[in-house]
N, C-alpha and C. Protein backbone atom coordinates (compact mmCIF):
# COMPACT_ATOMS: atom_id res chain seq x y z
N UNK A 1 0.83 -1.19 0.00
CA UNK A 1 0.00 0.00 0.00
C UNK A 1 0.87 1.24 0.00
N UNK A 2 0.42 1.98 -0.63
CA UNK A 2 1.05 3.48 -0.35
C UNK A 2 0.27 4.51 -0.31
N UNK A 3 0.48 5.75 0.47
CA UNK A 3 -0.19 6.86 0.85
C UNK A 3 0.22 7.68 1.85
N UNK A 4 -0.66 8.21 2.26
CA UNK A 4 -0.35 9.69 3.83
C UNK A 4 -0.46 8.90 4.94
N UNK A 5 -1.15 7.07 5.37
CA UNK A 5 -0.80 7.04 6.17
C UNK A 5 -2.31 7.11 6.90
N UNK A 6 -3.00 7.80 6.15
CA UNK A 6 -4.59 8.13 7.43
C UNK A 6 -5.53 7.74 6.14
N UNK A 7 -6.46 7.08 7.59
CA UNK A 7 -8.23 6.49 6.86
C UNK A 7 -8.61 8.16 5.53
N UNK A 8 -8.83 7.60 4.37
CA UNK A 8 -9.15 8.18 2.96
C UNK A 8 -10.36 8.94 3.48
N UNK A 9 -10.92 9.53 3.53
CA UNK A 9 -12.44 10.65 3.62
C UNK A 9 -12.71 11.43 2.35
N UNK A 10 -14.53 11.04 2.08
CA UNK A 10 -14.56 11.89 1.09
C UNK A 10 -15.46 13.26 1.23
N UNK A 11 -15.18 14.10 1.00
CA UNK A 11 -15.85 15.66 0.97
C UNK A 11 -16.99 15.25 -0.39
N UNK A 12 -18.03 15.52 0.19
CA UNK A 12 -18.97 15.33 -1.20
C UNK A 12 -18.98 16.64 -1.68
N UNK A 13 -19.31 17.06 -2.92
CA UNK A 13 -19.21 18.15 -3.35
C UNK A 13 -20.34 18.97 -3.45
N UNK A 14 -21.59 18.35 -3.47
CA UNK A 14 -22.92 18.61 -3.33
C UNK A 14 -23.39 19.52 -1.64
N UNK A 15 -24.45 18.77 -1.93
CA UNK A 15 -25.20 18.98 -0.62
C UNK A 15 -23.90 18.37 1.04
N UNK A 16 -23.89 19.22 1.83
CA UNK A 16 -22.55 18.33 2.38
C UNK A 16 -23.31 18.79 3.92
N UNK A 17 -22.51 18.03 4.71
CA UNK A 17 -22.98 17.93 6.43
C UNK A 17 -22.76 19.01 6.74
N UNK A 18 -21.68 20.02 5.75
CA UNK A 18 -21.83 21.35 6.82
C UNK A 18 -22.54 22.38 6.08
N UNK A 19 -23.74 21.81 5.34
CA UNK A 19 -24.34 23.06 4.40
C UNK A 19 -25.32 23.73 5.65
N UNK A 20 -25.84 25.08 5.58
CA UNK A 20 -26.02 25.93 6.08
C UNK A 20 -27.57 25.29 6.15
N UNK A 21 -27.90 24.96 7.75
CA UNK A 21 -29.29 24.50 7.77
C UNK A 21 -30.70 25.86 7.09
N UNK A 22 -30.43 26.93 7.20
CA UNK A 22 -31.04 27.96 6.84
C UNK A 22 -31.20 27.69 4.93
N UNK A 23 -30.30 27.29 4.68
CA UNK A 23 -30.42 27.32 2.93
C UNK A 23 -30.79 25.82 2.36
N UNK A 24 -31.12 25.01 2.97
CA UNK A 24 -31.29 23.65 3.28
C UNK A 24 -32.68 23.64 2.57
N UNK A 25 -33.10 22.79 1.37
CA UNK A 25 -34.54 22.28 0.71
C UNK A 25 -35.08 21.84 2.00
N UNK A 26 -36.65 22.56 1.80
CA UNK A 26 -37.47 22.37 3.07
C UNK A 26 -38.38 21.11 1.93
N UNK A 27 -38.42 19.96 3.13
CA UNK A 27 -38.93 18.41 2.69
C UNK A 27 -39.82 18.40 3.43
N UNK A 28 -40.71 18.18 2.23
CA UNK A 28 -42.44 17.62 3.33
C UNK A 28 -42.24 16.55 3.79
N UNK A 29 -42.89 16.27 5.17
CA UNK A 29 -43.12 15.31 5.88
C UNK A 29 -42.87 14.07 5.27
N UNK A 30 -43.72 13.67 4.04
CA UNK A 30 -43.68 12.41 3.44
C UNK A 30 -42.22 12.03 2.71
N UNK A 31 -41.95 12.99 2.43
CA UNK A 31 -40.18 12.89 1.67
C UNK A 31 -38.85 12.90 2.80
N UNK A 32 -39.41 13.60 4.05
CA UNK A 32 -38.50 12.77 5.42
C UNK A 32 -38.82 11.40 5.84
N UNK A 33 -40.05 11.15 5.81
CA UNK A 33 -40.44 9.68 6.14
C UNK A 33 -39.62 8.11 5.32
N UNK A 34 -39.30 8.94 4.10
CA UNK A 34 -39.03 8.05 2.94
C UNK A 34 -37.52 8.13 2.97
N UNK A 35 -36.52 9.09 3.55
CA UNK A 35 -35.26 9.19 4.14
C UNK A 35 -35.48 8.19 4.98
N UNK A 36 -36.04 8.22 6.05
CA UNK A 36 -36.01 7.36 6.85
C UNK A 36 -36.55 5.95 6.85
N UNK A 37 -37.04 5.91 6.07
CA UNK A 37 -37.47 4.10 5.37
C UNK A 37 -36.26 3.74 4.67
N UNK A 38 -35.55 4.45 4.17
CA UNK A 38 -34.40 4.33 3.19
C UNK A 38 -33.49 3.81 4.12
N UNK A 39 -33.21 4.57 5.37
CA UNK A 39 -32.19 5.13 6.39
C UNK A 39 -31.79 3.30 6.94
N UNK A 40 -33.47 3.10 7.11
CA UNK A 40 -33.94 1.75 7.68
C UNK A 40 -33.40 0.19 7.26
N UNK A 41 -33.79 0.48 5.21
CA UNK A 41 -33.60 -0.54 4.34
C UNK A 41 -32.17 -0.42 4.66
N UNK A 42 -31.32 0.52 4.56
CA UNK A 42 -29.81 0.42 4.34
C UNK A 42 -29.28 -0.50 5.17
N UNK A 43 -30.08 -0.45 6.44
CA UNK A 43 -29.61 -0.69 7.65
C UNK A 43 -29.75 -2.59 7.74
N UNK A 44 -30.66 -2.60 7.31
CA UNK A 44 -30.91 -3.94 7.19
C UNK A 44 -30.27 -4.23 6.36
N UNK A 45 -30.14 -4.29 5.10
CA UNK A 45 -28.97 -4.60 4.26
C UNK A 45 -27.83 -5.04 4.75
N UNK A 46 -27.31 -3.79 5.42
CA UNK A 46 -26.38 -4.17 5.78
C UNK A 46 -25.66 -5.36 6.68
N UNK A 47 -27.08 -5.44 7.58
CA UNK A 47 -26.74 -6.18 8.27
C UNK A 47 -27.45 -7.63 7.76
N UNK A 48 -28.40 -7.87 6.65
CA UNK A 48 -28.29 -8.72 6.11
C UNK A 48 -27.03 -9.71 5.71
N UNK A 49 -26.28 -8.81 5.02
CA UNK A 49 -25.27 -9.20 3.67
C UNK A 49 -23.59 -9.92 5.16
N UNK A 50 -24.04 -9.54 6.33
CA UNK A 50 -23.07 -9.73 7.50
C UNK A 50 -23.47 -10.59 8.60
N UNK A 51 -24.78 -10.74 8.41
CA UNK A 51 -25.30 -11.37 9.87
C UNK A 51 -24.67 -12.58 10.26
N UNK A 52 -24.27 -13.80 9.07
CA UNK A 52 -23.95 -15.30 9.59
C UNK A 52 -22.65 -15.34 10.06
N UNK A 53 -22.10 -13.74 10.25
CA UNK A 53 -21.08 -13.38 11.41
C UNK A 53 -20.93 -12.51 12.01
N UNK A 54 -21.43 -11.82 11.59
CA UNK A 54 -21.52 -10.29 12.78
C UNK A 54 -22.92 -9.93 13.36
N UNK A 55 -24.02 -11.16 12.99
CA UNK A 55 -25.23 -10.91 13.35
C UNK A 55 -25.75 -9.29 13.60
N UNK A 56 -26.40 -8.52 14.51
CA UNK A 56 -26.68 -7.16 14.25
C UNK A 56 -25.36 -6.52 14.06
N UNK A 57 -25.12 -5.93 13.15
CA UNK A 57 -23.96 -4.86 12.83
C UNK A 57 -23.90 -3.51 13.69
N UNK A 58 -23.17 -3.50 14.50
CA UNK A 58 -23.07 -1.98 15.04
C UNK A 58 -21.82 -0.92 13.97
N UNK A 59 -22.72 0.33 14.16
CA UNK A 59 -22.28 0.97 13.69
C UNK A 59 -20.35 1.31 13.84
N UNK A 60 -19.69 1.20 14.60
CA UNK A 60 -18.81 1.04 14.92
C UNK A 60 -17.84 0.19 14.13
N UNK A 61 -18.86 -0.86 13.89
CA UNK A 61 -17.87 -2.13 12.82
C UNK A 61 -17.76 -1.78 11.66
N UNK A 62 -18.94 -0.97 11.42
CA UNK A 62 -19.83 -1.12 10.11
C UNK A 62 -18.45 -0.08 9.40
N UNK A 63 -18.72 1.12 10.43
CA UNK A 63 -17.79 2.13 10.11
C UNK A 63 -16.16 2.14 9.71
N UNK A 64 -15.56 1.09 10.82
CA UNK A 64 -14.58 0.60 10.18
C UNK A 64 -14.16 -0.22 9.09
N UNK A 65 -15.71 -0.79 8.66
CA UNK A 65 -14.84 -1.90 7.58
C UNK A 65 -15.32 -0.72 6.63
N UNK A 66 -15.93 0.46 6.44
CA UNK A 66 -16.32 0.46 5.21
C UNK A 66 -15.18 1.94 4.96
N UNK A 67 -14.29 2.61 6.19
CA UNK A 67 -13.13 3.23 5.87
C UNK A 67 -12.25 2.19 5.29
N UNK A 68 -11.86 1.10 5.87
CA UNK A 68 -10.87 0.10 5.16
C UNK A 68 -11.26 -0.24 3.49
N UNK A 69 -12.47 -0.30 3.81
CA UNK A 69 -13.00 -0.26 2.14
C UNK A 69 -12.53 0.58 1.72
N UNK A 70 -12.80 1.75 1.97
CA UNK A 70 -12.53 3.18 0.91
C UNK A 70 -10.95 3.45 0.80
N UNK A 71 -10.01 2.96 1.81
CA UNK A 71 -9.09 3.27 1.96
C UNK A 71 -8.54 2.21 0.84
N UNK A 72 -8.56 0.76 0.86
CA UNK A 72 -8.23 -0.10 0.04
C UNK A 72 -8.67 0.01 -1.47
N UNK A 73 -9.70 0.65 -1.76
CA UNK A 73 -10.15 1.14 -3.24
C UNK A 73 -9.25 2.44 -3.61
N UNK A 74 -9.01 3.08 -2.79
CA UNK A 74 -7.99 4.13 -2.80
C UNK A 74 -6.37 4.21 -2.52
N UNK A 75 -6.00 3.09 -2.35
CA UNK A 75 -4.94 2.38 -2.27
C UNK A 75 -4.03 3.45 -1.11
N UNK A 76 -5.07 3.74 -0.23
CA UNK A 76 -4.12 4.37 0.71
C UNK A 76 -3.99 3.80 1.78
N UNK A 77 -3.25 3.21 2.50
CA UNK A 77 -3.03 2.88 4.11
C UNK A 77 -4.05 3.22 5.33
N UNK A 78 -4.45 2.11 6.10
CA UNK A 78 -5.66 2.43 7.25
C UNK A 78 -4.43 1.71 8.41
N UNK A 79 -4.33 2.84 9.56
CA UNK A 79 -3.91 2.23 10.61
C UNK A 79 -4.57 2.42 11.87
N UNK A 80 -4.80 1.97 12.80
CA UNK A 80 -5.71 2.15 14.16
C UNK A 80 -5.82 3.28 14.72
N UNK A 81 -4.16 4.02 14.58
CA UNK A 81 -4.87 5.14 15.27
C UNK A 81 -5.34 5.91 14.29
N UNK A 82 -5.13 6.03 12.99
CA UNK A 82 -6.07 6.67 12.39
C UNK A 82 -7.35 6.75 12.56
N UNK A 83 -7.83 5.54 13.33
CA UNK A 83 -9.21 5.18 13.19
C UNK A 83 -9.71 5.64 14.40
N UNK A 84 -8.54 5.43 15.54
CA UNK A 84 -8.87 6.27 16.94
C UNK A 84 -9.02 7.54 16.41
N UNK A 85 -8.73 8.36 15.83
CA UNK A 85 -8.48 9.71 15.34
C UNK A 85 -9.62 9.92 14.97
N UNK A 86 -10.11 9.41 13.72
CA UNK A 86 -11.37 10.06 12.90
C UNK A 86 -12.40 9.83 13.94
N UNK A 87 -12.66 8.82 14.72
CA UNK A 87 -13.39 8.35 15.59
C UNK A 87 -13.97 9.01 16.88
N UNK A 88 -12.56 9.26 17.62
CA UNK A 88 -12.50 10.09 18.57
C UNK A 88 -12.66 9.40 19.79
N UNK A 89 -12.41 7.61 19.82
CA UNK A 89 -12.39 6.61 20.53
C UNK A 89 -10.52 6.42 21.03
N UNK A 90 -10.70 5.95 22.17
CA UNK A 90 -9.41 5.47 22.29
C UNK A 90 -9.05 4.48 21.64
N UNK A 91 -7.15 4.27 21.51
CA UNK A 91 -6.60 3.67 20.57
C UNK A 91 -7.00 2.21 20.86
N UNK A 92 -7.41 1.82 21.95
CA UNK A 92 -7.55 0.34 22.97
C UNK A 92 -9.02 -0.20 22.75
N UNK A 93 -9.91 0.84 22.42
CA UNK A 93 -11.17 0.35 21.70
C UNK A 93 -11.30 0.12 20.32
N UNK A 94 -10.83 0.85 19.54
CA UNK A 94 -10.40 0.79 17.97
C UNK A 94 -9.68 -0.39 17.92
N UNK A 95 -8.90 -0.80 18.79
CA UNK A 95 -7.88 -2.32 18.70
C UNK A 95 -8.76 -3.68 18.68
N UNK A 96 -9.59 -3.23 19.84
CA UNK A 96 -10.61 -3.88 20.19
C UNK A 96 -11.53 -4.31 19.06
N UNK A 97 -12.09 -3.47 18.47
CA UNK A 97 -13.01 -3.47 17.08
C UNK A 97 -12.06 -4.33 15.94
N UNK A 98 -10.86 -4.05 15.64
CA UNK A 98 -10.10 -4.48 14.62
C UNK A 98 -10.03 -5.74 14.83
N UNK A 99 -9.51 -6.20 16.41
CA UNK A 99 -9.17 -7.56 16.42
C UNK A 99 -10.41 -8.51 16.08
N UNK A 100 -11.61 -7.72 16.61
CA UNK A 100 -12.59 -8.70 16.42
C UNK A 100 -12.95 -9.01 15.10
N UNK A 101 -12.98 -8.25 13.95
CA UNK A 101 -12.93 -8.09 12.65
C UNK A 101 -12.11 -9.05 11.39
N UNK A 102 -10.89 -8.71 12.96
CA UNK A 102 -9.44 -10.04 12.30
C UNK A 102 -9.81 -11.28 12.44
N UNK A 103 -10.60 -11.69 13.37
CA UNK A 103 -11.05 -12.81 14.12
C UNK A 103 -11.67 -13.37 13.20
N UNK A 104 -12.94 -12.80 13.29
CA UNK A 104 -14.04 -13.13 12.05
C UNK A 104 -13.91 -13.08 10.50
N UNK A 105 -12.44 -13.33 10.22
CA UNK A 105 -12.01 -13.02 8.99
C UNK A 105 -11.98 -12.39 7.96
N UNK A 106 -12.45 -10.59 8.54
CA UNK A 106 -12.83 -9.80 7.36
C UNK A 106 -11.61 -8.40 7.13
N UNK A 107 -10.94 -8.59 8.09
CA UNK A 107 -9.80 -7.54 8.62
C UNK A 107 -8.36 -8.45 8.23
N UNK A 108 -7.66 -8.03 7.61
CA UNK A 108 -6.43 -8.32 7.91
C UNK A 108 -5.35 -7.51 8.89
N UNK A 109 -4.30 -7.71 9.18
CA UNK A 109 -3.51 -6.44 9.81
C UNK A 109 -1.88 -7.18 9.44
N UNK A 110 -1.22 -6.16 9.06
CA UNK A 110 -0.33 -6.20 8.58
C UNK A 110 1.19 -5.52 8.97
N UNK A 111 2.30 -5.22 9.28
CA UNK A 111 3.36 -4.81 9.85
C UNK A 111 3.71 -3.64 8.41
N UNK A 112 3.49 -2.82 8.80
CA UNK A 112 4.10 -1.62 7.31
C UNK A 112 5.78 -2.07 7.60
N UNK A 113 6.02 -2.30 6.20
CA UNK A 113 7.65 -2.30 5.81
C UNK A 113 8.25 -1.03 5.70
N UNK A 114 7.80 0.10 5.84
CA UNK A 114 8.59 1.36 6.14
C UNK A 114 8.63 1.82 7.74
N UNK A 115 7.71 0.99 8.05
CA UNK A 115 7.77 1.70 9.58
C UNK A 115 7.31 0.65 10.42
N UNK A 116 8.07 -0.30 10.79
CA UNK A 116 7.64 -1.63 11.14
C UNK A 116 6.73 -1.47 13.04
N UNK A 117 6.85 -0.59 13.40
CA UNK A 117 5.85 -0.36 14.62
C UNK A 117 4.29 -0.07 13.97
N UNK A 118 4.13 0.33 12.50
CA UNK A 118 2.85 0.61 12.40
C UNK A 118 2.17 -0.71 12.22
N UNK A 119 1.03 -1.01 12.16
CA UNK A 119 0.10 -2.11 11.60
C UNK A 119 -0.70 -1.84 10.60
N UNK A 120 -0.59 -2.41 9.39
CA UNK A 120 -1.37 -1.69 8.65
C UNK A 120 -2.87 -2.73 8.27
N UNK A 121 -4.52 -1.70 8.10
CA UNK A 121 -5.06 -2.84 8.08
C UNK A 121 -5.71 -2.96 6.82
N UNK A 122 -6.01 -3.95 6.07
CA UNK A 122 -7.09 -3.79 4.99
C UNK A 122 -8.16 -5.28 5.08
N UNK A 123 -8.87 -5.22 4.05
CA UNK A 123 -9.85 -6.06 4.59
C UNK A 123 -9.20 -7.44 3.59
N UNK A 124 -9.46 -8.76 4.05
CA UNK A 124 -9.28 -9.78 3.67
C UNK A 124 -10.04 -10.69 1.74
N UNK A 125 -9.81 -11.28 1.35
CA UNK A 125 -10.65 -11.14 0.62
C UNK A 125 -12.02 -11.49 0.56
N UNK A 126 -11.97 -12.24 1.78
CA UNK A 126 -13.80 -12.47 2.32
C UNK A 126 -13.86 -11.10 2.94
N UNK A 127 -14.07 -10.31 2.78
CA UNK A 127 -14.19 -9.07 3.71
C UNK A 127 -14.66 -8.15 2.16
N UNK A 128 -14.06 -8.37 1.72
CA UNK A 128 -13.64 -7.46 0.52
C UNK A 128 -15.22 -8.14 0.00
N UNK A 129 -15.11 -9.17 -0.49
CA UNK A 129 -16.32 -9.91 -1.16
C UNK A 129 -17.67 -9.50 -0.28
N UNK A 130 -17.94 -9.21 0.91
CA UNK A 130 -18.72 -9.00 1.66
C UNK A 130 -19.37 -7.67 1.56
N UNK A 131 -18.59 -6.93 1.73
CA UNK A 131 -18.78 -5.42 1.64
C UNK A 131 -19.21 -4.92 0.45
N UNK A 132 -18.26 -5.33 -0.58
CA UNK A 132 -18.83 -5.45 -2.08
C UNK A 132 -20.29 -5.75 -2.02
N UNK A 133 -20.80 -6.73 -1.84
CA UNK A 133 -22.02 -7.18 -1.76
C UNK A 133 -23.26 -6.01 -1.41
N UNK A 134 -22.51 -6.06 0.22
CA UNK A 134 -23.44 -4.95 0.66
C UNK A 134 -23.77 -3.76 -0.02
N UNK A 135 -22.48 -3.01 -0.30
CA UNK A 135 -22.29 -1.63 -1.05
C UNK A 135 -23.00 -1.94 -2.47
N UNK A 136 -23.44 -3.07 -2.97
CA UNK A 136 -24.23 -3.01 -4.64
C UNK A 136 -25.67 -3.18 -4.35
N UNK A 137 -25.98 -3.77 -3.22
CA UNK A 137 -27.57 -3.72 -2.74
C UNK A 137 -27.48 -2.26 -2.19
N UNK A 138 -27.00 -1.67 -1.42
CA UNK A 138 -27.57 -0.55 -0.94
C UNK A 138 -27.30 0.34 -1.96
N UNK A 139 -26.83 0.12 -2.64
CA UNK A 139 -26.66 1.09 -3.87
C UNK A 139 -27.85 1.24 -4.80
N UNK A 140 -28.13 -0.32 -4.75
CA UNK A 140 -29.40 -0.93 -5.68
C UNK A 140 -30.65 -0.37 -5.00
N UNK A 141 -31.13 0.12 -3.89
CA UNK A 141 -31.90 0.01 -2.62
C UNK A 141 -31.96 2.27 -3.07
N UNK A 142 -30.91 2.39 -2.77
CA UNK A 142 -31.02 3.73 -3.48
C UNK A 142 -31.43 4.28 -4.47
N UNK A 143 -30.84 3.62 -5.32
CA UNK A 143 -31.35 3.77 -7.28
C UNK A 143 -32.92 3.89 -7.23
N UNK A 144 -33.32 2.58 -6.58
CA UNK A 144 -35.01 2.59 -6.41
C UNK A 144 -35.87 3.59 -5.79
N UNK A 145 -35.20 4.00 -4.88
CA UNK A 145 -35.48 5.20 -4.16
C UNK A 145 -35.62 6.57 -4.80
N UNK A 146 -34.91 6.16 -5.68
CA UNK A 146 -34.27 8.08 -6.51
C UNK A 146 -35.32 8.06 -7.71
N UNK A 147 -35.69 6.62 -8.27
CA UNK A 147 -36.69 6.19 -9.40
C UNK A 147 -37.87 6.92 -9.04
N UNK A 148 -38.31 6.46 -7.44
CA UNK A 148 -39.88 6.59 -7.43
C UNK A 148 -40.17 7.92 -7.11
């Protein structure tokens, strides 16, 4: 792998988390409801496409495998404390999350050859195959959404 070293983040260019709630499209009731049916399906999905090992998915896991995703499609390096970092969790709970991840065979972790104290992590190829999965149904789950 090569890169800066920290979990990949993307700035959407659109509508973004720090747009100005004042200038914000005012959504009737029924078009928040349908965010949130969406919000719902995703959710299940997700934890569909994971359950016959991670049974309910907490957000926490969810979150890490799907930076390792982005980071591994982006061929940049994910290391723990990066993940303590973006997170804002200690480094000993983030370890915590990873190992269990490693366990269940969807995490790899790896010794960086430039800096052999780091660990570097990406996801395995059952991990990889998994997520994939998920990310084309909820994608698919969206599309339908944007149709109707």
């Amino acid at each position: 792998m090569t890169g800066s070293g920290t979990a990949c983040r993307i700035s959407l260019s659109d509508q973004s988390a720090n747009e100005n709630p004042d200038t914000a499209l005012i959504r009737s009731p029924a078009e928040v409801a349908e965010t949130a049916e969406l919000l719902l399906s995703i959710r299940r999905i997700r934890n569909a496409a994971l359950a016959d090992i991670l049974g309910d998915v907490d957000e926490t896991s969810w979150n890490i495998l799907l930076d390792i995703y982005l980071s591994d499609c982006l061929d940049r390096p994910v290391v723990t404390a990066d993940l303590s970092m973006i997170y804002a969790v200690p480094k000993t709970t983030i370890t915590r999350y990873v190992e269990y991840l490693r366990e269940l065979g969807l995490v790899r972790k790896e010794r960086d050859p430039a800096n052999r104290v780091r660990i570097l992590l990406s996801l395995t190829d059952a991990g990889q195959k998994r997520i994939d999965t998920a990310l084309q149904r909820i994608a698919d789950a969206i599309s339908r959404q944007a149709v109707q």
